[in-house]
Protein backbone atom coordinates (compact mmCIF):
# COMPACT_ATOMS: atom_id res chain seq x y z
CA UNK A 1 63.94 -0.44 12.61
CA UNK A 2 61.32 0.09 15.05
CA UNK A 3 58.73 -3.13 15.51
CA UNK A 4 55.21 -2.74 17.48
CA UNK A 5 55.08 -5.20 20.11
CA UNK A 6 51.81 -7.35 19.84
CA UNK A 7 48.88 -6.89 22.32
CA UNK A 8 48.58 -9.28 24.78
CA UNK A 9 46.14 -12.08 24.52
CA UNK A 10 43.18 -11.24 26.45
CA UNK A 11 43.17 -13.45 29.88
CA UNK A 12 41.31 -16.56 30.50
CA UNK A 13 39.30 -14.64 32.96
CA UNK A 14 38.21 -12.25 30.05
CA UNK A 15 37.62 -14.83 27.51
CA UNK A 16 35.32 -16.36 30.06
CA UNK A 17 33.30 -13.07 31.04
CA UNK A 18 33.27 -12.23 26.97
CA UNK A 19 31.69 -15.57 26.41
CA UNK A 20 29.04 -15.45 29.07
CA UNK A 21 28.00 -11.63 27.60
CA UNK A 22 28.60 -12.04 23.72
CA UNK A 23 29.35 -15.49 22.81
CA UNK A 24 30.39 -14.84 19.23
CA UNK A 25 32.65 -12.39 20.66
CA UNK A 26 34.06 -15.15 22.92
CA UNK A 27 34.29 -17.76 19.91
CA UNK A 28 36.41 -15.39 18.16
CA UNK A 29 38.70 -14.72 21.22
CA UNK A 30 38.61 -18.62 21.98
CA UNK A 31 40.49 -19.18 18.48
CA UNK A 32 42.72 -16.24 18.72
CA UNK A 33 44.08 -17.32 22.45
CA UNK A 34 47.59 -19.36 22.38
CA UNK A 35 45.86 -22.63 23.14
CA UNK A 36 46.35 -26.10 21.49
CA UNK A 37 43.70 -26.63 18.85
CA UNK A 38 42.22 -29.24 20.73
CA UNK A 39 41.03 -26.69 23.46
CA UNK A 40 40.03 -24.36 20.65
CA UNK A 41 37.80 -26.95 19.11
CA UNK A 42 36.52 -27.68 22.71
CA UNK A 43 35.64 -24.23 23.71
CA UNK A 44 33.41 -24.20 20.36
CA UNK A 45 31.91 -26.73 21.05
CA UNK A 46 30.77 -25.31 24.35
CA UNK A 47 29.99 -21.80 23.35
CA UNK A 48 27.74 -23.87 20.75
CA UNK A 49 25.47 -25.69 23.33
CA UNK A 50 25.57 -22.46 25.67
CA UNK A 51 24.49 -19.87 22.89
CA UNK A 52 20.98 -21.41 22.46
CA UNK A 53 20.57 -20.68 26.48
CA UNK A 54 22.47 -17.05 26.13
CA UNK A 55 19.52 -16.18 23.05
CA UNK A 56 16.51 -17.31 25.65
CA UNK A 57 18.10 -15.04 28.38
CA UNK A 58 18.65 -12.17 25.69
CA UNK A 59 15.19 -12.23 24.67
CA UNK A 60 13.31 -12.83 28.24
CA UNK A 61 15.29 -10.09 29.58
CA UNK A 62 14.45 -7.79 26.27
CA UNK A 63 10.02 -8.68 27.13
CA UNK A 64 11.28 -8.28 30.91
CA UNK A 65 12.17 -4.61 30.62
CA UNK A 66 9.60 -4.44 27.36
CA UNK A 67 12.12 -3.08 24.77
CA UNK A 68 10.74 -6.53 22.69
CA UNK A 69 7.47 -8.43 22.01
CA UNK A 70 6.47 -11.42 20.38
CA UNK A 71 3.77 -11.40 17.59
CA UNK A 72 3.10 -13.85 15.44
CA UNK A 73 3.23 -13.08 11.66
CA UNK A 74 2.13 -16.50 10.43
CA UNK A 75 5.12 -18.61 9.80
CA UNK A 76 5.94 -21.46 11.77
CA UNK A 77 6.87 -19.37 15.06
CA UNK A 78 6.71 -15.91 16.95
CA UNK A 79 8.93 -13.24 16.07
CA UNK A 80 10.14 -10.65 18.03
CA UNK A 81 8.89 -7.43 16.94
CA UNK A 82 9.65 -3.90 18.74
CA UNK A 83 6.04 -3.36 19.05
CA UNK A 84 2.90 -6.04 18.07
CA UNK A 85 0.15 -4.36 16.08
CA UNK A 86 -2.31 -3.28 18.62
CA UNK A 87 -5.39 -1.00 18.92
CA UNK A 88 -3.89 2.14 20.05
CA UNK A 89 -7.55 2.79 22.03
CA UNK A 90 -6.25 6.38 23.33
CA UNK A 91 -5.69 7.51 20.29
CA UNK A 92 -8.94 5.95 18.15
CA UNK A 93 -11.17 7.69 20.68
CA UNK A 94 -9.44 11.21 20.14
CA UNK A 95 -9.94 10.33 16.13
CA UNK A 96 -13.49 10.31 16.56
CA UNK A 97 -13.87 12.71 18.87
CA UNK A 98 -11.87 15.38 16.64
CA UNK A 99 -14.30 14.61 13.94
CA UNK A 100 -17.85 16.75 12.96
CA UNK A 101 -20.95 15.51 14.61
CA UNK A 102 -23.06 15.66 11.80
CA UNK A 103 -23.06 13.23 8.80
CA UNK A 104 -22.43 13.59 5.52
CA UNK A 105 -24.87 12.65 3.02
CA UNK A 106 -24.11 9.24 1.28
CA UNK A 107 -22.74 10.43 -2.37
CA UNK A 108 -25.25 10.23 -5.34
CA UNK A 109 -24.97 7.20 -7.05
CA UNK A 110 -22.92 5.43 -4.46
CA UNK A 111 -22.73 1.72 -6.20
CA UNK A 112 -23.24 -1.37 -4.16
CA UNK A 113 -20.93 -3.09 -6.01
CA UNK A 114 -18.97 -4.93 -2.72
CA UNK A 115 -21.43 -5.52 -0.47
CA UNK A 116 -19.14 -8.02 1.55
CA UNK A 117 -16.46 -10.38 2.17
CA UNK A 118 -14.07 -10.22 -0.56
CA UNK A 119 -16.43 -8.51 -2.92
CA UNK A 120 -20.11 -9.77 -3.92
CA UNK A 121 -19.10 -13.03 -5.51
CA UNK A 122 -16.18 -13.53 -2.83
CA UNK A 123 -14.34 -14.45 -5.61
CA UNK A 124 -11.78 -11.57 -4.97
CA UNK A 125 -12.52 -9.98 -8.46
CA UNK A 126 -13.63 -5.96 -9.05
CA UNK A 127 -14.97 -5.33 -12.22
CA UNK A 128 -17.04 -2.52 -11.74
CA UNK A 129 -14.62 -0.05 -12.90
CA UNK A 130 -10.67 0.17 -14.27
CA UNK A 131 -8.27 0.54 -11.95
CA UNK A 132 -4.79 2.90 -12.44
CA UNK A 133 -2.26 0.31 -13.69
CA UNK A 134 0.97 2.57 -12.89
CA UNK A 135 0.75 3.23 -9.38
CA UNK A 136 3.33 6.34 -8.37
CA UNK A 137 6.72 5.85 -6.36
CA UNK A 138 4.78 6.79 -3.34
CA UNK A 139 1.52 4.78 -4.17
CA UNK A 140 -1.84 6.01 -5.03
CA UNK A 141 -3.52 9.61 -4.00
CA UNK A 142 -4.48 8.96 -0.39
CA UNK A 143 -7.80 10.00 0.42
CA UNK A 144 -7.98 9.34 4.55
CA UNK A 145 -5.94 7.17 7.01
CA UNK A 146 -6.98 6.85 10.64
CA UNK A 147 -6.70 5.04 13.90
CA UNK A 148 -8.99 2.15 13.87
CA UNK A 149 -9.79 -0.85 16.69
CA UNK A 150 -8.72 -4.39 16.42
CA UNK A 151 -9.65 -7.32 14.92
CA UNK A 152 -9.56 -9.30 11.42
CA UNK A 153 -12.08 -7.99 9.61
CA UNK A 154 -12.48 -6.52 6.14
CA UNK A 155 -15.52 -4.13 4.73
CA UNK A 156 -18.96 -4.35 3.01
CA UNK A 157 -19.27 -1.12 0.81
CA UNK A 158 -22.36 0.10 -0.24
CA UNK A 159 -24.18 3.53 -0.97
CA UNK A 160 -21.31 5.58 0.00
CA UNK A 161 -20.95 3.72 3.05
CA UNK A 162 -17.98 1.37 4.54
CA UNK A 163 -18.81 -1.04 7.44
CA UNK A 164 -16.81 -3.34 9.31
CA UNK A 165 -15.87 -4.84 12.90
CA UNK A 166 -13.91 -3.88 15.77
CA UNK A 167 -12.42 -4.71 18.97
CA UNK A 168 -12.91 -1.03 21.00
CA UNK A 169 -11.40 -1.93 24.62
CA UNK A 170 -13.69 -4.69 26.07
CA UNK A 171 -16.44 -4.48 23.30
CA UNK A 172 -16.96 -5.25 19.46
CA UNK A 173 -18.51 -2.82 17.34
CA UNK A 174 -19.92 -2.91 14.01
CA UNK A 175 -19.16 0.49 12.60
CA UNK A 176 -20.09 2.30 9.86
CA UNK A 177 -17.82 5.23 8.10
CA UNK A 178 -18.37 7.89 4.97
CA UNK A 179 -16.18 6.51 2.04
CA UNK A 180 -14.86 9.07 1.50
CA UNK A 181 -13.86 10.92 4.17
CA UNK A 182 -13.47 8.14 6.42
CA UNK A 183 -15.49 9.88 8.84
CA UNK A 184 -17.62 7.81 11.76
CA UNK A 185 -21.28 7.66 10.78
CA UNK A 186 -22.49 5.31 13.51
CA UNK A 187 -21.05 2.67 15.74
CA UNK A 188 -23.11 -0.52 17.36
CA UNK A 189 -21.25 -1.67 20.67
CA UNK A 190 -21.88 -5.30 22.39
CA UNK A 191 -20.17 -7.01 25.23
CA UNK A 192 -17.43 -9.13 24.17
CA UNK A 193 -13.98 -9.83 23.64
CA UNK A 194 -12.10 -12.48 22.46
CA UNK A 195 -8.55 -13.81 21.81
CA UNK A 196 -7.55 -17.45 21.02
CA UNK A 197 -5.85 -19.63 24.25
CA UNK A 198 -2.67 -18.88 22.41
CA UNK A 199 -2.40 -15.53 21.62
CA UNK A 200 -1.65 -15.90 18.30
CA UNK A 201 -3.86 -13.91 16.30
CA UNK A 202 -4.76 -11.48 18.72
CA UNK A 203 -7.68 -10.11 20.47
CA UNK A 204 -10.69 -8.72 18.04
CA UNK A 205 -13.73 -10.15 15.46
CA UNK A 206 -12.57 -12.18 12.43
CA UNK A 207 -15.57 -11.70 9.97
CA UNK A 208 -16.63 -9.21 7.97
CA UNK A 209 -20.24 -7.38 7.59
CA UNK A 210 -22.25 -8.50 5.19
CA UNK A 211 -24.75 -5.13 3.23
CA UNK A 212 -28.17 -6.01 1.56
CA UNK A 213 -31.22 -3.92 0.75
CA UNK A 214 -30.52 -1.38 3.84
CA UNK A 215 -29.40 -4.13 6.53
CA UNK A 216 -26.17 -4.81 8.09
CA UNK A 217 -25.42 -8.53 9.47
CA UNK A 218 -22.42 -8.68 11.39
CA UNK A 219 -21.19 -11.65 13.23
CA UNK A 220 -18.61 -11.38 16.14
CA UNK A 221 -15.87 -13.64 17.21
CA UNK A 222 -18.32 -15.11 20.10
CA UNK A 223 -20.89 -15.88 17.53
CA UNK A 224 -23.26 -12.57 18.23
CA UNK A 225 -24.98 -12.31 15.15
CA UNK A 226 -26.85 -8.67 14.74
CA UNK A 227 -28.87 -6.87 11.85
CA UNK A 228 -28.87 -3.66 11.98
CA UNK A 229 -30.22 -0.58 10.19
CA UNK A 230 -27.49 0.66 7.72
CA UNK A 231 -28.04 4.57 7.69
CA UNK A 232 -28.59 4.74 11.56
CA UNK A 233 -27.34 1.65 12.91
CA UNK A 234 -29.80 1.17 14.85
CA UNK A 235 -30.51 -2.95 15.49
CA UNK A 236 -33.07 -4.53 13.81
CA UNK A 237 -32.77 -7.94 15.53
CA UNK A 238 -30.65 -9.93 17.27
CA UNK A 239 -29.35 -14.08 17.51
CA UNK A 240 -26.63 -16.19 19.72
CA UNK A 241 -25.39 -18.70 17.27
CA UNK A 242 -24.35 -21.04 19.64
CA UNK A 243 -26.87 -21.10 21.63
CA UNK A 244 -29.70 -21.89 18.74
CA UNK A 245 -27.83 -24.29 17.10
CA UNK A 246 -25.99 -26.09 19.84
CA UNK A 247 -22.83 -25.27 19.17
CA UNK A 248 -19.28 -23.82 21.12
CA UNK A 249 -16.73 -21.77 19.30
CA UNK A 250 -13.89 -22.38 16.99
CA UNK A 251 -10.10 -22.72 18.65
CA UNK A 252 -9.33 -19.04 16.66
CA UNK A 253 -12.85 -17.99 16.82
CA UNK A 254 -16.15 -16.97 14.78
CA UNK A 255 -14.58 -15.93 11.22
CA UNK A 256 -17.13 -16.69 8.38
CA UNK A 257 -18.80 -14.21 7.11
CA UNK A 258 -22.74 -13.96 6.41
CA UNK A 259 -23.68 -14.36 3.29
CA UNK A 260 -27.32 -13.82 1.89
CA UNK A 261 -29.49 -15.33 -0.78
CA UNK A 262 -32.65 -14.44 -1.18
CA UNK A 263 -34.93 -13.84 1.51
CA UNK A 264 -32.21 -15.52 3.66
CA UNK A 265 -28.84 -15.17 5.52
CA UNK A 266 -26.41 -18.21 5.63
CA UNK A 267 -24.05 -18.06 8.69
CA UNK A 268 -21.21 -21.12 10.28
CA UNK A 269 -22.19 -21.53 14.05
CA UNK A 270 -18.54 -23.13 14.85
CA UNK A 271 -18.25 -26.42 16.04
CA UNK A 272 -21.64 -28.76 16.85
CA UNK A 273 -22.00 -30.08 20.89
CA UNK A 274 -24.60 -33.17 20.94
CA UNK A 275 -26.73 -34.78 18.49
CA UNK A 276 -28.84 -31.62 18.04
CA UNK A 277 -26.10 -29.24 17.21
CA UNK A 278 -25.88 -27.97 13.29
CA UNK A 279 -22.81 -26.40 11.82
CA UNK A 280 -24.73 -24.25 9.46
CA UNK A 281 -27.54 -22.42 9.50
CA UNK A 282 -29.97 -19.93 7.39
CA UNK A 283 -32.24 -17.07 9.18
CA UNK A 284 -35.07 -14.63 7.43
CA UNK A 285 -33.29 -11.56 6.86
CA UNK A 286 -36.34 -9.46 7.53
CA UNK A 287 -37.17 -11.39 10.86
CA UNK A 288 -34.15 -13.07 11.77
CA UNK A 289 -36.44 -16.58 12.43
CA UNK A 290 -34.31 -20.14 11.90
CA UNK A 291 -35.35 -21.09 8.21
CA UNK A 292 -33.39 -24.02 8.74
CA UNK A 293 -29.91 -26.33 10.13
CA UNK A 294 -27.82 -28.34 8.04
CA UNK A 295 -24.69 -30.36 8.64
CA UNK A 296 -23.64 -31.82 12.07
CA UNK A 297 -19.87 -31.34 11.89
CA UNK A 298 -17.46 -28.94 13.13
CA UNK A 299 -17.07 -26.53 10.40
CA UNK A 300 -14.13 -24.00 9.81
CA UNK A 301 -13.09 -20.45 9.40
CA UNK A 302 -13.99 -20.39 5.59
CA UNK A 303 -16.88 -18.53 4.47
CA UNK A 304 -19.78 -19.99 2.94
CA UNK A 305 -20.43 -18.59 -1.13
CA UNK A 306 -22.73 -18.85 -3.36
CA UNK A 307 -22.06 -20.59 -6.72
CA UNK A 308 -23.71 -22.38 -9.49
CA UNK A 309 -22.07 -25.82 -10.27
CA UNK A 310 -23.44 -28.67 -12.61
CA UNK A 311 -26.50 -26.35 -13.83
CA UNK A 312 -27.55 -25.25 -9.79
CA UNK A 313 -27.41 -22.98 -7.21
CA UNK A 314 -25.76 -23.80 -3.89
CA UNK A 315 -24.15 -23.05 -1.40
CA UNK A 316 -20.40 -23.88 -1.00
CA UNK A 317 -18.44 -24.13 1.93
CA UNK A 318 -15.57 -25.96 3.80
CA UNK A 319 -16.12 -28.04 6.90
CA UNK A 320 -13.12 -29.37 9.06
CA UNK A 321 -12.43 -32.33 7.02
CA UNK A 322 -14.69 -31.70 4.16
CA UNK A 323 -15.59 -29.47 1.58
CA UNK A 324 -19.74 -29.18 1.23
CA UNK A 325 -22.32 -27.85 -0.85
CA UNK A 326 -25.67 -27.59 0.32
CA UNK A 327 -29.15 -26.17 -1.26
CA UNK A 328 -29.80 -22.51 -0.38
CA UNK A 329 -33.51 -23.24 0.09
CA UNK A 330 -33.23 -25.78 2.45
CA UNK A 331 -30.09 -26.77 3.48
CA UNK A 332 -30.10 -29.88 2.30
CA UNK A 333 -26.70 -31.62 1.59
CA UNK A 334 -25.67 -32.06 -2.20
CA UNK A 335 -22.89 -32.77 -2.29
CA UNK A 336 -19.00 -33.63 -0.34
CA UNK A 337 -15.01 -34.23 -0.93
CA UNK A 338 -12.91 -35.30 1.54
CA UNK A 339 -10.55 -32.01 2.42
CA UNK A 340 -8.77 -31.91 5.28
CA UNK A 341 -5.76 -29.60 6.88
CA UNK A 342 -4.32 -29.97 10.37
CA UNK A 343 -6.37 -28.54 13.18
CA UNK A 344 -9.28 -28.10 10.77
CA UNK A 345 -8.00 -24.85 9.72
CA UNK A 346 -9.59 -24.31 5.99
CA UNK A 347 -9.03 -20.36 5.80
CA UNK A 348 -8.74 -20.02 2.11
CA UNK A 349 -12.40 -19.66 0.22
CA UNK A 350 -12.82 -22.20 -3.07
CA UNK A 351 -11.98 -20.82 -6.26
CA UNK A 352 -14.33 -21.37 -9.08
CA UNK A 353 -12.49 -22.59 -12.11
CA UNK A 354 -15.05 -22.22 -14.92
CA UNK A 355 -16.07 -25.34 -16.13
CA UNK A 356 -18.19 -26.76 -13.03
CA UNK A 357 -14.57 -27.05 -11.52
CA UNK A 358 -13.43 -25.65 -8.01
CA UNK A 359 -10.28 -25.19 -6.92
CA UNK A 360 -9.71 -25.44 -2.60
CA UNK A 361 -5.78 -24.47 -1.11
CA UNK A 362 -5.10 -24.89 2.64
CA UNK A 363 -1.86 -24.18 4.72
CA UNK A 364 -0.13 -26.57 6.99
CA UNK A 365 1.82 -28.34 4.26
CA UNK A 366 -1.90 -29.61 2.59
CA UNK A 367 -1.59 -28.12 -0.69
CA UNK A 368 -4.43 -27.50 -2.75
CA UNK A 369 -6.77 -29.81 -5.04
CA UNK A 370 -8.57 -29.13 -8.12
CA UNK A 371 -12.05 -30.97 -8.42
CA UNK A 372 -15.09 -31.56 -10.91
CA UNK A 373 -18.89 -31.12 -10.08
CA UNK A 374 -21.35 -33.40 -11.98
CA UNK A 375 -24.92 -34.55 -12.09
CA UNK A 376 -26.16 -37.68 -12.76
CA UNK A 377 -29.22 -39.15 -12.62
CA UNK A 378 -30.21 -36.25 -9.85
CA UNK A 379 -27.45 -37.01 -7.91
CA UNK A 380 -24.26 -34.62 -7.69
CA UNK A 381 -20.65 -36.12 -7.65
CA UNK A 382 -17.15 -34.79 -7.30
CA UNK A 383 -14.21 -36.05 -8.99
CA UNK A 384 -10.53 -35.01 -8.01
CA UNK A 385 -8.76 -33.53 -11.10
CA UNK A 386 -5.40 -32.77 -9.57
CA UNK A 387 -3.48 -32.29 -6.36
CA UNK A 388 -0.59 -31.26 -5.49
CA UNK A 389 1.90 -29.25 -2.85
CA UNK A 390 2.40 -26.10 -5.45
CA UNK A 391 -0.24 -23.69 -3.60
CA UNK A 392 -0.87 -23.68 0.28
CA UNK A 393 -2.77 -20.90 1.30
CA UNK A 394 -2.86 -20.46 4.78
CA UNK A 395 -4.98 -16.98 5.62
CA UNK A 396 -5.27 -15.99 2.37
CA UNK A 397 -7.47 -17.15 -0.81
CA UNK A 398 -6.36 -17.13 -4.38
CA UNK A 399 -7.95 -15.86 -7.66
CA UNK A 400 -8.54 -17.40 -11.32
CA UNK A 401 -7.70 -15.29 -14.03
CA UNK A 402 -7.85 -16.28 -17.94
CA UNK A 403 -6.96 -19.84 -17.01
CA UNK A 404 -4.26 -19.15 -14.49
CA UNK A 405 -4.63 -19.45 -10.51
CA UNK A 406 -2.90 -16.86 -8.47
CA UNK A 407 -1.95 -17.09 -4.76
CA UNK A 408 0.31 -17.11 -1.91
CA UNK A 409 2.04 -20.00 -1.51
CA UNK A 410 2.73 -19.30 2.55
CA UNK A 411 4.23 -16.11 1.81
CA UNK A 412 5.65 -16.33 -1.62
CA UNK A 413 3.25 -15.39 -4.79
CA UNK A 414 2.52 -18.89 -7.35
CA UNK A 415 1.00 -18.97 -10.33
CA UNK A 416 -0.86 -21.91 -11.35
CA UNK A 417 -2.00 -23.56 -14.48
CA UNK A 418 -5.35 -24.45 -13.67
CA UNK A 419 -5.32 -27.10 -16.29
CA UNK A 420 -2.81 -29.60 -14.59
CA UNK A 421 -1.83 -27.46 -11.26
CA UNK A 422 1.76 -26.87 -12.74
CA UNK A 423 3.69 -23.60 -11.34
CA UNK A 424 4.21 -21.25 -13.59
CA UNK A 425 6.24 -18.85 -11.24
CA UNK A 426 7.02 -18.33 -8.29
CA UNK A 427 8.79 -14.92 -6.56
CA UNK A 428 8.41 -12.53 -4.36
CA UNK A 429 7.95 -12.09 -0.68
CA UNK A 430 4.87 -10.60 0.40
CA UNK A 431 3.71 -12.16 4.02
CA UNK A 432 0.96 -13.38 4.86
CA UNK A 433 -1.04 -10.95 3.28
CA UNK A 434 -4.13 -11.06 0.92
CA UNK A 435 -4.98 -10.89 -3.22
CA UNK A 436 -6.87 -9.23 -5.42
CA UNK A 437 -7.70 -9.06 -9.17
CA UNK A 438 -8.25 -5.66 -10.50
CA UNK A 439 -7.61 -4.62 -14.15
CA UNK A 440 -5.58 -7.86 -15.04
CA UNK A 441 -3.52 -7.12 -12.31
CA UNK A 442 -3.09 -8.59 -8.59
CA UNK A 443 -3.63 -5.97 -5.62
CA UNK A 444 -1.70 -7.61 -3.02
CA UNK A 445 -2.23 -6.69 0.36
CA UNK A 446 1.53 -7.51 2.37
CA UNK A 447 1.35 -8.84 5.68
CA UNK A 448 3.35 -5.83 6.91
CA UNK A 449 1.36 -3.32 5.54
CA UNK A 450 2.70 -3.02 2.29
CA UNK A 451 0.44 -2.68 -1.06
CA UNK A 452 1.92 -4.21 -4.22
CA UNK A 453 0.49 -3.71 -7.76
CA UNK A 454 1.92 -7.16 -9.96
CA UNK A 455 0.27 -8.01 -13.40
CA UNK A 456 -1.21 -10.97 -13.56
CA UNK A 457 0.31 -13.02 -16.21
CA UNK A 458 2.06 -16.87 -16.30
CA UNK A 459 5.06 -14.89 -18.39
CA UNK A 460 6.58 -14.02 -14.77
CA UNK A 461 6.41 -12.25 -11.82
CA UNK A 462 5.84 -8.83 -13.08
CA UNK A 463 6.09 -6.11 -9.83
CA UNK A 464 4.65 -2.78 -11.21
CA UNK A 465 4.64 -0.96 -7.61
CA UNK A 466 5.01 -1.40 -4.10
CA UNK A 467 4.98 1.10 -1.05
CA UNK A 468 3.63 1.12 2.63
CA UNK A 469 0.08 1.60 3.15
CA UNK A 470 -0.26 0.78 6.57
CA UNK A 471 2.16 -0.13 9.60
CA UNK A 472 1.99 -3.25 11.47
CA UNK A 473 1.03 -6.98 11.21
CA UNK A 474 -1.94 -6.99 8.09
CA UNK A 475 -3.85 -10.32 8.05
CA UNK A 476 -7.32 -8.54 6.41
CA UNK A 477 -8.74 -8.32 3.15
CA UNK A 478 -8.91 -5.14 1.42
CA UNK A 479 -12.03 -3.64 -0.57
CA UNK A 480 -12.19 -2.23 -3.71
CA UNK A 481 -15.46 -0.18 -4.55
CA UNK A 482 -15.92 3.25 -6.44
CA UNK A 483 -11.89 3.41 -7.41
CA UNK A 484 -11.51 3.37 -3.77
CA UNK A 485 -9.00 0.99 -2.34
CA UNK A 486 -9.94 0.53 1.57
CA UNK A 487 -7.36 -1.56 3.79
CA UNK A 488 -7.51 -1.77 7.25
CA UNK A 489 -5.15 -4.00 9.80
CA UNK A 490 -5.85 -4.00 13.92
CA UNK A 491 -4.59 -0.62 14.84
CA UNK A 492 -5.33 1.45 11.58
CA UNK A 493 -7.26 2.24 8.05
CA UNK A 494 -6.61 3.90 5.22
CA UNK A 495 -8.43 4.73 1.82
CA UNK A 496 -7.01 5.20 -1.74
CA UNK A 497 -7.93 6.74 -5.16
CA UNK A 498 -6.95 3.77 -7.49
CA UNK A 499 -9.71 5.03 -10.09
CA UNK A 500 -8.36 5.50 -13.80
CA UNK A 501 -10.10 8.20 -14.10
């Protein structure tokens, strides 16, 4: 009978070196060694306290020789990532370059349906046409994809044209595109570029053109606030918002977006400095003269909308520890609630309930509240309906659909009855990404790039399609406008045929 001999038991020495290189390799060899189970338990105990130092050393040497980087997605930490999603500058420049000098004309009948941040009522909705409910394997036709600069920002759409802002080396630019051919119409350069103390969201402008009657207002991260001519680009006037309203920037920077009423254009200057300074603001659209200042506390990243409550128009908004509505005409306040997140970071824009009711969802384990609008007696009030912890939107902003709120909760999609803030559902992983309401459907815009088509219904989370759009980290909002789905991230954009049709 023949018998194999068993392989020695690697040496002490080994175990050692295997420990200091691998340590799960040396755990395993630490429990296979002809010890007493007293030193076994021992050496796992210190292979436990040194692997936490072994993963530091792993990683620094992995940005060291820059096979690693860290990005930060939007979770509670960095990851490490192969590659952070960055303006490949090289690369945009020999885009444009490759494309024809002359301009197409803007097509006939070009709607200006979404003329700005998250469509015209920046309630996330698009209504102006169907959309294709069975998205293909593969995803929707794809009309154009390019290399694009950096930044946060989403698009205004109007008469054929797409505009939006972008971190080109060491300048923004507002820049206007064909629809769709995605080819470079014009582009408006200014000196500037910023990125927050901590690196975490990267350098580039947050907010997003605003289109109206042939102007473009654009505000960069710095708080340069430009009009300009929307067929030539050409500016019209110019304002520092800081400096004419006594005010410094935000911690992540300047990321509301204009929005204009009337005659006027409503813009957040950051975060008041002295008595004088004013949080909000209105200028002529024509002239780009102060009309007038309203409220004297640091305001947030949220974007001021337009909405009738109680019978009125005004103009809704979220401050760092409030939520405020003030009159369009004159800025004058009508009414608060007490909101507040940590850091002061409202990102999510309120959500209109029907009813006089809003809705307002922050990250940072706040939650999200439900609320009333009255008027009595000329003055306004607002009453807390609900709150809870079932919704906390961090970068992204929900939608209301036939009595049903729909959102990220962090990363994972909720819906809410908008009743009594019960969950209805909850599934599926999608990032830190953005939503839409199309059709009775949610576009959902992943936070890696990914676009997801998932009916919007409290039955269940319903997944009719998902495929990659773009590559990379995606914090902006897409556009819908003319069955064209436009999505951008910091590095590039793309353009899709979701038409019916």
């Amino acid at each position: 009978m023949i018998t194999e001999t068993p392989k020695p038991a690697p040496s002490p020495f080994k175990r050692r070196v295997w420990t200091l290189l691998v340590p799960p390799v040396g755990l395993v060899l630490a429990w296979r060694a002809p010890v007493t189970i007293t030193r076994k338990v021992l050496a796992t105990i210190l292979i436990a306290i040194y692997t936490p130092a072994w993963c530091v050393g792993v990683i620094a040497l992995l940005l060291l020789l820059r096979l690693a980087e860290i990005e930060w997605k939007g979770g509670t930490g960095p990851r490490l990532v192969h590659r952070r999603t960055l303006p490949n500058f090289d690369a945009l420049e020999a885009s444009r370059r490759a494309q024809t000098n002359a301009p197409p004309a803007s097509p006939a009948g070009a709607s200006t349906y979404w003329t700005g941040y998250r469509g015209a009522n920046r309630d996330g909705h698009y209504d102006e046409q169907p959309i294709l409910a069975g998205w293909p394997e593969a995803g929707p036709k794809l009309l154009w994809k390019q290399p694009c600069g950096g930044g946060y920002a989403s698009f205004a759409v109007a008469r054929g044209r797409v505009f939006t802002l972008e971190q080109r080396r060491e300048q923004e630019f507002v820049v206007a595109y064909d629809a769709a051919t995605g080819r470079e119409l014009w582009s408006f350069g200014y000196g500037g570029k910023f990125n927050d103390a901590w690196d975490m969201g990267g350098i580039g402008p947050r907010s997003t053109p605003a289109w109206d009657d042939g102007r473009v207002f654009a505000i960069g991260a710095q708080g340069r606030f430009h009009c300009l001519d929307e067929a030539s680009g050409t500016l019209l006037w110019k304002r520092d918002l800081f400096a004419d309203n006594a005010c410094r920037n935000l911690d992540f920077g300047m990321s509301a977006s204009p929005l204009v009423v009337g005659d006027k254009v409503i813009v957040v200057n950051g975060a008041p400095t002295g008595g004088q300074g004013r949080g909000l603001a209105a200028y002529s659209k024509s002239t780009g003269e102060p009309a007038w200042k309203s409220l004297a506390d640091k305001q947030a990243y949220t974007s001021p909308s337009l909405v009738t409550l109680a019978g009125e128009a005004q103009v809704l908004t979220l401050a760092g520890v409030r939520a405020v509505a003030v009159a369009p005409v004159d800025g004058r306040l009508l009414w608060e609630f007490p909101w507040s997140v940590s850091y002061d970071n409202h990102i999510a824009q309120p959500v209109l309930l029907g009813g006089d009711r809003v809705f307002f969802s922050a990250g940072y384990g706040a939650g999200c509240v439900a609320i009333q609008v009255t008027k009595q007696g000329g003055a306004f009030m607002a009453t807390e309906l609900w709150r809870n912890k079932n919704m906390k939107n961090k970068f992204t902003s929900s939608v209301f659909w036939q009595g049903h709120i729909y959102g990220l909760d962090e990363d994972i999609l909720v819906c809410l009855d908008a009743e009594t803030g019960r969950r209805k559902w909850k599934d599926g992983r999608y990032g830190y990404g953005q939503v839409l309401l199309a059709s009775g459907h949610l576009v959902v815009m992943c936070g890696d790039g990914d676009l997801s088509l998932v009916k919007a219904t409290p039955d269940g989370h319903d997944e009719v399609a998902r495929f990659p759009a773009i590559q990379g980290k995606t914090w902006n909002v897409p556009a819908l406008a003319d069955g064209r789905l436009f999505v951008r991230n910091g590095a590039e954009m793309a353009c899709f045929d979701v038409s019916a049709k």
